[in-house]
PDB file of N, CA and C in Angstrom:
ATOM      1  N   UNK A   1     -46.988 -55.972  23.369  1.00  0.00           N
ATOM      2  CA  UNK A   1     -47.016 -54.686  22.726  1.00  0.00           C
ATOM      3  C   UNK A   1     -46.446 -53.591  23.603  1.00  0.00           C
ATOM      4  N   UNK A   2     -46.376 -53.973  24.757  1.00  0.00           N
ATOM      5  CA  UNK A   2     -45.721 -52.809  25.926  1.00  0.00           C
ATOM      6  C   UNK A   2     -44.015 -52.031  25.363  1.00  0.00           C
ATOM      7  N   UNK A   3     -43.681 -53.549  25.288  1.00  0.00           N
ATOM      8  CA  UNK A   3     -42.308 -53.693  25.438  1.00  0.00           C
ATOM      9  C   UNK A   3     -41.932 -52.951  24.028  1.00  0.00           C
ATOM     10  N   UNK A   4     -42.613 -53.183  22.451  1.00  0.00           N
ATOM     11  CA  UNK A   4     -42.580 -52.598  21.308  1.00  0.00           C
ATOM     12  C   UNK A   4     -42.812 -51.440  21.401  1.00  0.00           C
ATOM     13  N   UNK A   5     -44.175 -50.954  22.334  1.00  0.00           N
ATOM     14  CA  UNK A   5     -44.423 -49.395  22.687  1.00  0.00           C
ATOM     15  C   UNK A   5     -43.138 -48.671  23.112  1.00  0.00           C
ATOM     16  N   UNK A   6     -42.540 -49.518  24.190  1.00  0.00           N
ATOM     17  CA  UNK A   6     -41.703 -48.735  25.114  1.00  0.00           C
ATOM     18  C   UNK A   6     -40.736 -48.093  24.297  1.00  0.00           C
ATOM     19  N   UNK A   7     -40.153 -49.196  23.216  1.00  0.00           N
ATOM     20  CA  UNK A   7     -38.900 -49.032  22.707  1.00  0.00           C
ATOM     21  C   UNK A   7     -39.365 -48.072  21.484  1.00  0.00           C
ATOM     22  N   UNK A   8     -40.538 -48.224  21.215  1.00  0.00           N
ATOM     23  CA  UNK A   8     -40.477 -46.829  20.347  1.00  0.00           C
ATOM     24  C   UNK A   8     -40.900 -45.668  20.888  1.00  0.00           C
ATOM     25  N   UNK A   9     -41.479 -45.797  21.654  1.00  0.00           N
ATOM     26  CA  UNK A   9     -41.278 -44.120  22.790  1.00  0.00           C
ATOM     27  C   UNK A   9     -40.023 -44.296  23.079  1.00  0.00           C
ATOM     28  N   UNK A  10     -38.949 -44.903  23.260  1.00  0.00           N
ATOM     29  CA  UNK A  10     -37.430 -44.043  23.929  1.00  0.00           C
ATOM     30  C   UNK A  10     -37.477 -43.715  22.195  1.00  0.00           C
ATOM     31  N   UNK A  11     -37.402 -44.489  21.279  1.00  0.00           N
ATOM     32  CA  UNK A  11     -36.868 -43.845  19.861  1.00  0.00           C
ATOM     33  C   UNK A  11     -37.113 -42.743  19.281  1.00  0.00           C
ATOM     34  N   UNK A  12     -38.685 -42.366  20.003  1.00  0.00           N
ATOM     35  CA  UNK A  12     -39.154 -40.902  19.702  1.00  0.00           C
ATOM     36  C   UNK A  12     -38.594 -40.021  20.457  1.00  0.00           C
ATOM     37  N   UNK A  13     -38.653 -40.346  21.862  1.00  0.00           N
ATOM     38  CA  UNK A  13     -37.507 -39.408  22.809  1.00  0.00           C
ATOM     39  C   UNK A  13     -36.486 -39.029  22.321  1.00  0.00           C
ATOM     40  N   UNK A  14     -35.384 -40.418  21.856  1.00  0.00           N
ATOM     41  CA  UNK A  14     -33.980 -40.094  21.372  1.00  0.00           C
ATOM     42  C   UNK A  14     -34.337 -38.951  20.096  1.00  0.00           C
ATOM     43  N   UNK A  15     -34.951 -39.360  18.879  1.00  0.00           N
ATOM     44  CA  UNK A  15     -35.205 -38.596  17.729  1.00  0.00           C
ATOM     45  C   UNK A  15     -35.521 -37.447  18.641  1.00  0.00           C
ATOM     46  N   UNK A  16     -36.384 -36.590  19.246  1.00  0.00           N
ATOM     47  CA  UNK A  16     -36.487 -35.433  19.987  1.00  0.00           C
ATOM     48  C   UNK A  16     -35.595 -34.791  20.589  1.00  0.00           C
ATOM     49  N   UNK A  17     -35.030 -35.658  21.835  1.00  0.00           N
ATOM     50  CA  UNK A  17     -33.456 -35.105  22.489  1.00  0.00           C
ATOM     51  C   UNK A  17     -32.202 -34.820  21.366  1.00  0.00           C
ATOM     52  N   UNK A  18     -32.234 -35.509  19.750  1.00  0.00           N
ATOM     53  CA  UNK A  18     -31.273 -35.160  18.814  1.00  0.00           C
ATOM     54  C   UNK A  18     -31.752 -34.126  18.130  1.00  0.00           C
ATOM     55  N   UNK A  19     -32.808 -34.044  17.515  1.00  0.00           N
ATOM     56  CA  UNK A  19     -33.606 -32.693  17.375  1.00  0.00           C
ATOM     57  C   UNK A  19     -33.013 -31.717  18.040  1.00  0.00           C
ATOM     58  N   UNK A  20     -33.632 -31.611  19.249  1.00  0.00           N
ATOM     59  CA  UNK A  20     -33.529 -30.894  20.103  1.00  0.00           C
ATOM     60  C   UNK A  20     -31.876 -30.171  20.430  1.00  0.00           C
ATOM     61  N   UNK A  21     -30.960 -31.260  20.324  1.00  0.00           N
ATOM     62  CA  UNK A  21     -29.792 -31.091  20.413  1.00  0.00           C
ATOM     63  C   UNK A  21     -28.791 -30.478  19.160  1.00  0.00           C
ATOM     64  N   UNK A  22     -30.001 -30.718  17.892  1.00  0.00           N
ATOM     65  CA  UNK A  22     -29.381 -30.020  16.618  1.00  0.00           C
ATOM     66  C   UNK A  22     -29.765 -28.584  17.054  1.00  0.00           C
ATOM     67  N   UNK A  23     -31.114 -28.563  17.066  1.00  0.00           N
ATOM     68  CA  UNK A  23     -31.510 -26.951  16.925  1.00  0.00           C
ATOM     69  C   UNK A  23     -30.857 -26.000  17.830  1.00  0.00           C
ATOM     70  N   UNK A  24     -30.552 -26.394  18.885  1.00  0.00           N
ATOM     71  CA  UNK A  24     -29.959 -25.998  20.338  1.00  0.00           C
ATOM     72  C   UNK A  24     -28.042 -25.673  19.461  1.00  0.00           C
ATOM     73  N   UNK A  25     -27.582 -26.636  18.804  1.00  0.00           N
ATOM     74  CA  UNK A  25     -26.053 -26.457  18.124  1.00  0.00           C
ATOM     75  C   UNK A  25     -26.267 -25.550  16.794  1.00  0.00           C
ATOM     76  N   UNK A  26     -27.243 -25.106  15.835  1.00  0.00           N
ATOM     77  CA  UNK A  26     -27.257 -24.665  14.858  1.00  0.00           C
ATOM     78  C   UNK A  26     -26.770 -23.194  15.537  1.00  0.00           C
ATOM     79  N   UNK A  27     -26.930 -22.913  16.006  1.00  0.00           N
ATOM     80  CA  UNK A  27     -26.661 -21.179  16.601  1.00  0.00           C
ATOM     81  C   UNK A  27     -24.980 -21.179  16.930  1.00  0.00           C
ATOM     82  N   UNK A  28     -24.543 -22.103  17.183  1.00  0.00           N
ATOM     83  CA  UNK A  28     -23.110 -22.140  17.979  1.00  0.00           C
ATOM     84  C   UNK A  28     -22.593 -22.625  16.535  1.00  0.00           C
ATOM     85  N   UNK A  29     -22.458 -23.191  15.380  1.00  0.00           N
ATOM     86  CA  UNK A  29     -22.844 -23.537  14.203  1.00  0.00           C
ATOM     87  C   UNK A  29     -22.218 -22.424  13.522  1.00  0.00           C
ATOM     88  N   UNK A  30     -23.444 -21.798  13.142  1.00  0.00           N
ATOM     89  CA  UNK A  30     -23.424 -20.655  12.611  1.00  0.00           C
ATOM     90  C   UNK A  30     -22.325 -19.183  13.269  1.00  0.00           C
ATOM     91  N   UNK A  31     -22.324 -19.577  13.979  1.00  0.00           N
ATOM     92  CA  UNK A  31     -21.652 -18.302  14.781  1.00  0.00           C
ATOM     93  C   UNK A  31     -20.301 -18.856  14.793  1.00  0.00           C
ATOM     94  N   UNK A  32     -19.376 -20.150  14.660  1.00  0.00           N
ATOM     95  CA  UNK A  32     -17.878 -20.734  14.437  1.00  0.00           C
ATOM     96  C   UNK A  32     -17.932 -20.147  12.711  1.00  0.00           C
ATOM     97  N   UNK A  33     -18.960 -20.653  11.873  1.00  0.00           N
ATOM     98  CA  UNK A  33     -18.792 -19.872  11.012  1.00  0.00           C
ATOM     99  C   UNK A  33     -18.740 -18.750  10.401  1.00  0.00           C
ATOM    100  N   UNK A  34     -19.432 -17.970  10.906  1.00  0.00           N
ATOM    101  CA  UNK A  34     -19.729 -15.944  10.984  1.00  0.00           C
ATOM    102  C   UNK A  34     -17.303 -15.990  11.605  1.00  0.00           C
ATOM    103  N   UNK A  35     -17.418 -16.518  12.336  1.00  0.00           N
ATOM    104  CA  UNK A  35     -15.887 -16.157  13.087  1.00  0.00           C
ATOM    105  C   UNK A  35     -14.686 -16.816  12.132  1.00  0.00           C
ATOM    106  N   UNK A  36     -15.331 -18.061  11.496  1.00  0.00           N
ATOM    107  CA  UNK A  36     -14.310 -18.639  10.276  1.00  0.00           C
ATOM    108  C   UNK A  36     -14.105 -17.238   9.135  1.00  0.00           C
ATOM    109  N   UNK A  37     -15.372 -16.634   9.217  1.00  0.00           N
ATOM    110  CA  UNK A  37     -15.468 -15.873   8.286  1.00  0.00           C
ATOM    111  C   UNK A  37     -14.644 -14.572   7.936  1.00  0.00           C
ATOM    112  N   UNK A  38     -14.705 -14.114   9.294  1.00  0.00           N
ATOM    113  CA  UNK A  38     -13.911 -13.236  10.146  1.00  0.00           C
ATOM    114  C   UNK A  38     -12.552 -13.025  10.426  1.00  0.00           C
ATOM    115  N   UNK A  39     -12.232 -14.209  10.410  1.00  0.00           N
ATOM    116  CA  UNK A  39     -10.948 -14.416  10.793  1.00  0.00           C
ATOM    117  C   UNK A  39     -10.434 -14.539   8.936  1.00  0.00           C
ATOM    118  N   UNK A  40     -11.070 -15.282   8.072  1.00  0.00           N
ATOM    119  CA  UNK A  40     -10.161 -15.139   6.564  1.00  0.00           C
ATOM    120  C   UNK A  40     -10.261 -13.501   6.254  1.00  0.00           C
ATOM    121  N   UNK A  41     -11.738 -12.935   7.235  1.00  0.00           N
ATOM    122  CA  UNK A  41     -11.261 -11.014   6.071  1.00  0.00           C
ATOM    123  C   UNK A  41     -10.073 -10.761   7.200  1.00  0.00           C
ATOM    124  N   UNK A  42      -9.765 -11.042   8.110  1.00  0.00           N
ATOM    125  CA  UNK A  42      -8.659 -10.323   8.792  1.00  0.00           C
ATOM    126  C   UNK A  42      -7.382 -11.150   8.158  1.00  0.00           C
ATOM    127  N   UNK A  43      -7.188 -11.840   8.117  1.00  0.00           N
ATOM    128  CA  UNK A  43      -5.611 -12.312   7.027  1.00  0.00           C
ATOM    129  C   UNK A  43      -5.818 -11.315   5.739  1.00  0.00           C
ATOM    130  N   UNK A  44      -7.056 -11.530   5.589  1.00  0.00           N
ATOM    131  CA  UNK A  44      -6.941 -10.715   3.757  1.00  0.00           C
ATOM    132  C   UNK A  44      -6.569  -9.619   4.100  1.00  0.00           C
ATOM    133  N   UNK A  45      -7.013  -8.979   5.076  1.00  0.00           N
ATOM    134  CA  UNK A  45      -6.974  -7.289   5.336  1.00  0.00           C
ATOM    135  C   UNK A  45      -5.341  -7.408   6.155  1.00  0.00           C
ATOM    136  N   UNK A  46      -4.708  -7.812   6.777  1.00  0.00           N
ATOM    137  CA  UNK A  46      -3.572  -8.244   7.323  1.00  0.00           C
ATOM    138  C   UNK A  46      -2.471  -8.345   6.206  1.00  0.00           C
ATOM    139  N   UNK A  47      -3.185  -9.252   4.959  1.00  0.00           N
ATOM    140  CA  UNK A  47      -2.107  -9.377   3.683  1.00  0.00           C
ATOM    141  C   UNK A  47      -2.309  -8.276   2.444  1.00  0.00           C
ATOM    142  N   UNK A  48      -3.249  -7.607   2.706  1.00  0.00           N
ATOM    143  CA  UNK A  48      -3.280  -6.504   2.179  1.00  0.00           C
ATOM    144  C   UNK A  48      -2.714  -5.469   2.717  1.00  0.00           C
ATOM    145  N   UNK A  49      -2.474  -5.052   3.791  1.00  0.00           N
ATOM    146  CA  UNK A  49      -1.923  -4.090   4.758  1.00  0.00           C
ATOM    147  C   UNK A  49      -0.947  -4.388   4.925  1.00  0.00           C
ATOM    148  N   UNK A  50      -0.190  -5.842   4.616  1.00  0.00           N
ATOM    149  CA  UNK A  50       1.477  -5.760   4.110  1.00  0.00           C
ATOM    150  C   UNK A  50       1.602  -5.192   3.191  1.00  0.00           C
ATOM    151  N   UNK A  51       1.276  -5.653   1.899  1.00  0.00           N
ATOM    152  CA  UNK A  51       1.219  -5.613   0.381  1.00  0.00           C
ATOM    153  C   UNK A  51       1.390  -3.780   0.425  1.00  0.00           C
ATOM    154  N   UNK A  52       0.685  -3.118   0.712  1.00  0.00           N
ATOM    155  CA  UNK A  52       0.317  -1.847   1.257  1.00  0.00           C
ATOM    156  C   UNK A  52       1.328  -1.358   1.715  1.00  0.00           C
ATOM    157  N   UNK A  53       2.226  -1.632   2.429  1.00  0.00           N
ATOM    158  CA  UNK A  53       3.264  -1.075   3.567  1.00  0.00           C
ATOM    159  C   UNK A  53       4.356  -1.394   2.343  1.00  0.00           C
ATOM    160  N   UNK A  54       4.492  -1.940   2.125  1.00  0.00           N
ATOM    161  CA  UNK A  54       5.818  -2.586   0.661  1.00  0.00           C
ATOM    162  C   UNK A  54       6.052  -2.073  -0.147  1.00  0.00           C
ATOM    163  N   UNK A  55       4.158  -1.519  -1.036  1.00  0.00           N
ATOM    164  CA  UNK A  55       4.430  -0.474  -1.858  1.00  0.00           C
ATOM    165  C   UNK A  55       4.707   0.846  -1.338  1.00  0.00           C
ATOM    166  N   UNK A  56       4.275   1.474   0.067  1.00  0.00           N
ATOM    167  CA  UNK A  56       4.697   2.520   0.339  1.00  0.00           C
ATOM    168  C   UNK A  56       5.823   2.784   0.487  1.00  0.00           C
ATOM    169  N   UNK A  57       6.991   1.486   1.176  1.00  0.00           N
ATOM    170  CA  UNK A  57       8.045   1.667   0.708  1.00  0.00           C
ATOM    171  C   UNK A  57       8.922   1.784  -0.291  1.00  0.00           C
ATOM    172  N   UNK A  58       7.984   1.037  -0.889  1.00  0.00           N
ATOM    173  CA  UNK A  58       8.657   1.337  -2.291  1.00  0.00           C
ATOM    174  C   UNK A  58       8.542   2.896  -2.676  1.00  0.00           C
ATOM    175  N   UNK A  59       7.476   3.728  -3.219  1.00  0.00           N
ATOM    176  CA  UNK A  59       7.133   4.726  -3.323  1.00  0.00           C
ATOM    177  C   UNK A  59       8.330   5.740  -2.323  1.00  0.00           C
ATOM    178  N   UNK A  60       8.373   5.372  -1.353  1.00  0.00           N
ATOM    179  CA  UNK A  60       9.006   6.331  -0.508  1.00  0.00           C
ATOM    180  C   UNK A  60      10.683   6.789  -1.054  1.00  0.00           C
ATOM    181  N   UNK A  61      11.309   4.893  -0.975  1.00  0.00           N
ATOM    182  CA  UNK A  61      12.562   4.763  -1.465  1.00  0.00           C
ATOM    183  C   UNK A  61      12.546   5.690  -2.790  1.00  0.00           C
ATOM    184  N   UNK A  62      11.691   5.262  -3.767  1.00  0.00           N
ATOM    185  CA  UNK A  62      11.213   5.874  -4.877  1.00  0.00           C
ATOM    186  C   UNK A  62      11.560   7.950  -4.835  1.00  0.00           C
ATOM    187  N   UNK A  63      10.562   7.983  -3.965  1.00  0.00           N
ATOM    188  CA  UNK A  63      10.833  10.096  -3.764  1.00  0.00           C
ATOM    189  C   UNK A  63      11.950  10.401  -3.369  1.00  0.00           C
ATOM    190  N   UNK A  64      12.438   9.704  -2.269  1.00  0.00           N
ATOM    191  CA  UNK A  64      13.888   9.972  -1.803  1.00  0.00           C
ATOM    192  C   UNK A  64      14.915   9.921  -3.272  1.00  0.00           C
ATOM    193  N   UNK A  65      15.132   8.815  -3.963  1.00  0.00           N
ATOM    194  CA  UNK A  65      15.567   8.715  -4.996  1.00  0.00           C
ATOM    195  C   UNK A  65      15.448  10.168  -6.072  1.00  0.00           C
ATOM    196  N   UNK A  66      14.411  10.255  -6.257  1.00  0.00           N
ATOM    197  CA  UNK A  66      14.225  11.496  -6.943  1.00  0.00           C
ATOM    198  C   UNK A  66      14.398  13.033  -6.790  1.00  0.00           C
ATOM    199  N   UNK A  67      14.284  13.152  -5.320  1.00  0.00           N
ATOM    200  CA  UNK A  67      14.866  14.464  -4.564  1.00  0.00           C
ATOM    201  C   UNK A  67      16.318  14.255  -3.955  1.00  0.00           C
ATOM    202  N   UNK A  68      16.921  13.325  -4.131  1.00  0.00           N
ATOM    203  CA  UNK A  68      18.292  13.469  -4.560  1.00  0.00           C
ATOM    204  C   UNK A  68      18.825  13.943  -6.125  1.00  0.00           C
ATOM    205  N   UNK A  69      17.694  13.384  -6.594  1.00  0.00           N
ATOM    206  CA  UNK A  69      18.269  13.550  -8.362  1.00  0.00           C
ATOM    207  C   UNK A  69      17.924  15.202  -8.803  1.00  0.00           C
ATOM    208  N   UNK A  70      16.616  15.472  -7.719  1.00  0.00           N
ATOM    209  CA  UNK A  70      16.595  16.702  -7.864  1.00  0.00           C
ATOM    210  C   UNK A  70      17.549  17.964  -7.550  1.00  0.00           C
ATOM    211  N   UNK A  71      18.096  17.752  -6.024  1.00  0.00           N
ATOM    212  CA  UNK A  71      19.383  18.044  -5.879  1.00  0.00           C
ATOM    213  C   UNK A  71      20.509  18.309  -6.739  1.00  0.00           C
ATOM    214  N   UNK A  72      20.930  17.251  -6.786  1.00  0.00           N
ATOM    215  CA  UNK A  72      21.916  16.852  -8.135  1.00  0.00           C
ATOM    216  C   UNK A  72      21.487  17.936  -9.486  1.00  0.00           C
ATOM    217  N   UNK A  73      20.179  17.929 -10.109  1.00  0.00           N
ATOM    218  CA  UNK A  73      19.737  18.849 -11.221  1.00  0.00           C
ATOM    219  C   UNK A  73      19.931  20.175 -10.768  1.00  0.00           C
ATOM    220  N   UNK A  74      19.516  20.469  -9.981  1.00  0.00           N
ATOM    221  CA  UNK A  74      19.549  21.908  -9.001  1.00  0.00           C
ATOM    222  C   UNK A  74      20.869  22.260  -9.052  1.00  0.00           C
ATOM    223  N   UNK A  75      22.133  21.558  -8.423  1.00  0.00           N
ATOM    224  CA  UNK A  75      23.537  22.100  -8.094  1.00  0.00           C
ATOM    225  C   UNK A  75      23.980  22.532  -9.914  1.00  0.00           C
ATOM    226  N   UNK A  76      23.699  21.092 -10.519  1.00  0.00           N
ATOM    227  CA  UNK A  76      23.897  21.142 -11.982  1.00  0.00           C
ATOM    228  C   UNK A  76      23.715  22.660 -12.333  1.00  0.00           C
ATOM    229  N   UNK A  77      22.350  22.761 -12.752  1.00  0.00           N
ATOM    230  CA  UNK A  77      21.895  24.087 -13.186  1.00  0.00           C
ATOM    231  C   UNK A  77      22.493  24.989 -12.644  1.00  0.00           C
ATOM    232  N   UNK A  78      22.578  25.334 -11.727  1.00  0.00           N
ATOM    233  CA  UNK A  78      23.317  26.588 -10.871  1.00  0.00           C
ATOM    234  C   UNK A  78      24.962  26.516 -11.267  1.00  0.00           C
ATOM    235  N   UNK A  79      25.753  25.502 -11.383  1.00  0.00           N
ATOM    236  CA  UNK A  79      26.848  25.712 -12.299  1.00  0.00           C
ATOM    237  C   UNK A  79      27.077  26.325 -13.365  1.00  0.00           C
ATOM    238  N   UNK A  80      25.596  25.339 -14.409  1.00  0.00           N
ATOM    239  CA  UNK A  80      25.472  25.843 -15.435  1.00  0.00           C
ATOM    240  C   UNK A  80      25.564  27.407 -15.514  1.00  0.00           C
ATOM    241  N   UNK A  81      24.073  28.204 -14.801  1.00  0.00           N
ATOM    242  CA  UNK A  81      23.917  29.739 -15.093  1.00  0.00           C
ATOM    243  C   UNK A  81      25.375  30.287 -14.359  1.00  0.00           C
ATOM    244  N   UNK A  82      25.895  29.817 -13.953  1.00  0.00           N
ATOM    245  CA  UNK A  82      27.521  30.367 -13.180  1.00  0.00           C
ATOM    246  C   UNK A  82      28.229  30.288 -14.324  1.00  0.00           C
ATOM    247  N   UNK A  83      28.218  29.163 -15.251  1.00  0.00           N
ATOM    248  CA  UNK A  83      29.252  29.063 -16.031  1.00  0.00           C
ATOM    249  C   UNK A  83      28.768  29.755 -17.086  1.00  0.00           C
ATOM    250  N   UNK A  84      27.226  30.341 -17.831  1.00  0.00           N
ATOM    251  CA  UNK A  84      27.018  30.917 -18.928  1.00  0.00           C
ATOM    252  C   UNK A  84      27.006  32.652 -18.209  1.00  0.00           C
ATOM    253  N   UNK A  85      26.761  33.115 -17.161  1.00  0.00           N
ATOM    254  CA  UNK A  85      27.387  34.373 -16.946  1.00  0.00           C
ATOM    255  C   UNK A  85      28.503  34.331 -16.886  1.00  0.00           C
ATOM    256  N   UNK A  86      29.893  33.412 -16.384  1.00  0.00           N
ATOM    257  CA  UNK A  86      31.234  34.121 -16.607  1.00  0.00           C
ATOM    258  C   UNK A  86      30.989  34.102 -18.719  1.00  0.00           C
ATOM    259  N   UNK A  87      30.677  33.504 -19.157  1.00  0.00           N
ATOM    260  CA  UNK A  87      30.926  33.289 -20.912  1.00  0.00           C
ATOM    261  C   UNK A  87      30.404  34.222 -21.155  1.00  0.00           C
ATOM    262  N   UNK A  88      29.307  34.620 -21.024  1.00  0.00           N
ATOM    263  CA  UNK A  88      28.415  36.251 -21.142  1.00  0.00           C
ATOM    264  C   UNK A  88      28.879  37.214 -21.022  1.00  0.00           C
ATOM    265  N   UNK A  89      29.838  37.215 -19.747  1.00  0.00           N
ATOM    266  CA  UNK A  89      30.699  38.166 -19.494  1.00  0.00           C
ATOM    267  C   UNK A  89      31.900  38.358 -20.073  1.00  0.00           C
ATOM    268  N   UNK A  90      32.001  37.453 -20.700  1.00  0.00           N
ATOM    269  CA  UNK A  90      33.387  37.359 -20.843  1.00  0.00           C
ATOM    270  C   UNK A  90      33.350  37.945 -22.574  1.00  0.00           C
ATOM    271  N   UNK A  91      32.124  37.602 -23.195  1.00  0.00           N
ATOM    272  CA  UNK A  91      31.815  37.899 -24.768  1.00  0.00           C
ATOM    273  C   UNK A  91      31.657  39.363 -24.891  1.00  0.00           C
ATOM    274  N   UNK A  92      30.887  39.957 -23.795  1.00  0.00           N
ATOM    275  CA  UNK A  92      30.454  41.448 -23.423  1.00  0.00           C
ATOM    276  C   UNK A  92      31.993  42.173 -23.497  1.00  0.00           C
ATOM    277  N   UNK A  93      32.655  41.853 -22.354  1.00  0.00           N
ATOM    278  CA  UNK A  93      34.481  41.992 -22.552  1.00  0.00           C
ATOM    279  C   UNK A  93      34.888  42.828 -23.709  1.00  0.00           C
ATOM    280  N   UNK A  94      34.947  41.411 -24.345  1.00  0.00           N
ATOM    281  CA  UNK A  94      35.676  41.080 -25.669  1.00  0.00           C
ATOM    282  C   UNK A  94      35.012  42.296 -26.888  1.00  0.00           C
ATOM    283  N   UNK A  95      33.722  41.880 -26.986  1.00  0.00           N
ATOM    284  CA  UNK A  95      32.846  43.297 -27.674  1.00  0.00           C
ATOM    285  C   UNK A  95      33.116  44.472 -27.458  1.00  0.00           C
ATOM    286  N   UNK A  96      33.436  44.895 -25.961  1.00  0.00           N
ATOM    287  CA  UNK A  96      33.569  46.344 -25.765  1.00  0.00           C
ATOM    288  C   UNK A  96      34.651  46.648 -25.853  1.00  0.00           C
ATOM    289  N   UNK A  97      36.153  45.464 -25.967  1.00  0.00           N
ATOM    290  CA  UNK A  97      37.248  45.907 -26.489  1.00  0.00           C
ATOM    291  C   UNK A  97      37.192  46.206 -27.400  1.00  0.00           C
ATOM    292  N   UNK A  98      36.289  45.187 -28.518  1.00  0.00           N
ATOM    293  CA  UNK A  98      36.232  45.416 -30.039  1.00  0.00           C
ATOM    294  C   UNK A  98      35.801  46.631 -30.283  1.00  0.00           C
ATOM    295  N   UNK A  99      34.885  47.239 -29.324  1.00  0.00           N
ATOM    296  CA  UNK A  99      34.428  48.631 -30.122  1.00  0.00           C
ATOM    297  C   UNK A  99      35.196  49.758 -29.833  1.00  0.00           C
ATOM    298  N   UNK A 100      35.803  49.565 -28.383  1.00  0.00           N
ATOM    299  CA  UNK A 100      36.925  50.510 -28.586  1.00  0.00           C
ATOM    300  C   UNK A 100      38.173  50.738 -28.805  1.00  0.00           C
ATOM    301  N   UNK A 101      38.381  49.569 -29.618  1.00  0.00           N
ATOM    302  CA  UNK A 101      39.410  49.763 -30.807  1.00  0.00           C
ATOM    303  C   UNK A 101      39.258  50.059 -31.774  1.00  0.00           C
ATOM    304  N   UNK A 102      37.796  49.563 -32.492  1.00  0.00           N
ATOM    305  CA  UNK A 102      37.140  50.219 -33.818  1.00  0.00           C
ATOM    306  C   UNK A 102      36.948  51.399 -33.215  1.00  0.00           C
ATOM    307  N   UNK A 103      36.538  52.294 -32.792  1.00  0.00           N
ATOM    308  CA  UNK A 103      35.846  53.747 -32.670  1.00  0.00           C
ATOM    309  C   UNK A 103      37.503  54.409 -32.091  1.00  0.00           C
ATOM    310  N   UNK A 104      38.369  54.635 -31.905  1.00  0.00           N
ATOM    311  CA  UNK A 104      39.271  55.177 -31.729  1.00  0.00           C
ATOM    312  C   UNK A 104      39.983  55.085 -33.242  1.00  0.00           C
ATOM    313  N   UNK A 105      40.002  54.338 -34.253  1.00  0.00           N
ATOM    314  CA  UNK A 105      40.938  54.416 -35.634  1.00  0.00           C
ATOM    315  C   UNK A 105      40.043  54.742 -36.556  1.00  0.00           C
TER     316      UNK A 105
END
């Protein structure tokens, strides 16, 4: 019965020292996972903060685009009121010849 004792006291030992050796790894465990964890929000936040930078370029290309077009509307218009004061002027002219040719006969 020694020899049966013995070998199941090392088996309780071993079961204890693996015990022992789980509870002792659950912390180191847990903490590869807390950092697995960690590490997928930093890609997400990494691929979001591209995604982010892409549309701002876009947006940007975007305003530039449009304050050229604004430009462009701006020179436009200012032709325009250039070109409806010479016509303004030019109708005013024409009227005040007309009247003083009517008012002299």
């Amino acid at each position: 019965m020694t020899h049966v004792t013995t070998i199941k006291d090392a088996a309780d030992r071993l079961q204890r020292a693996l015990k022992n050796l789980e509870n002792s790894l659950n912390p180191l465990v847990d903490r590869i996972n807390t950092l697995e964890q960690k590490s997928d929000e930093v890609k997400n936040s990494d691929a979001d903060r591209a995604r982010l930078a892409g549309e701002l370029d876009e947006l940007k290309s975007e305003h530039n685009s449009l304050k050229s077009r604004e430009a462009e509307f701006t020179k436009l218009a200012g032709e325009t009121t250039q070109e409806l004061d010479t016509v303004i002027s030019e109708v005013l002219r024409v009227l005040g010849d007309d009247a003083s040719e009517g008012g002299g006969a």
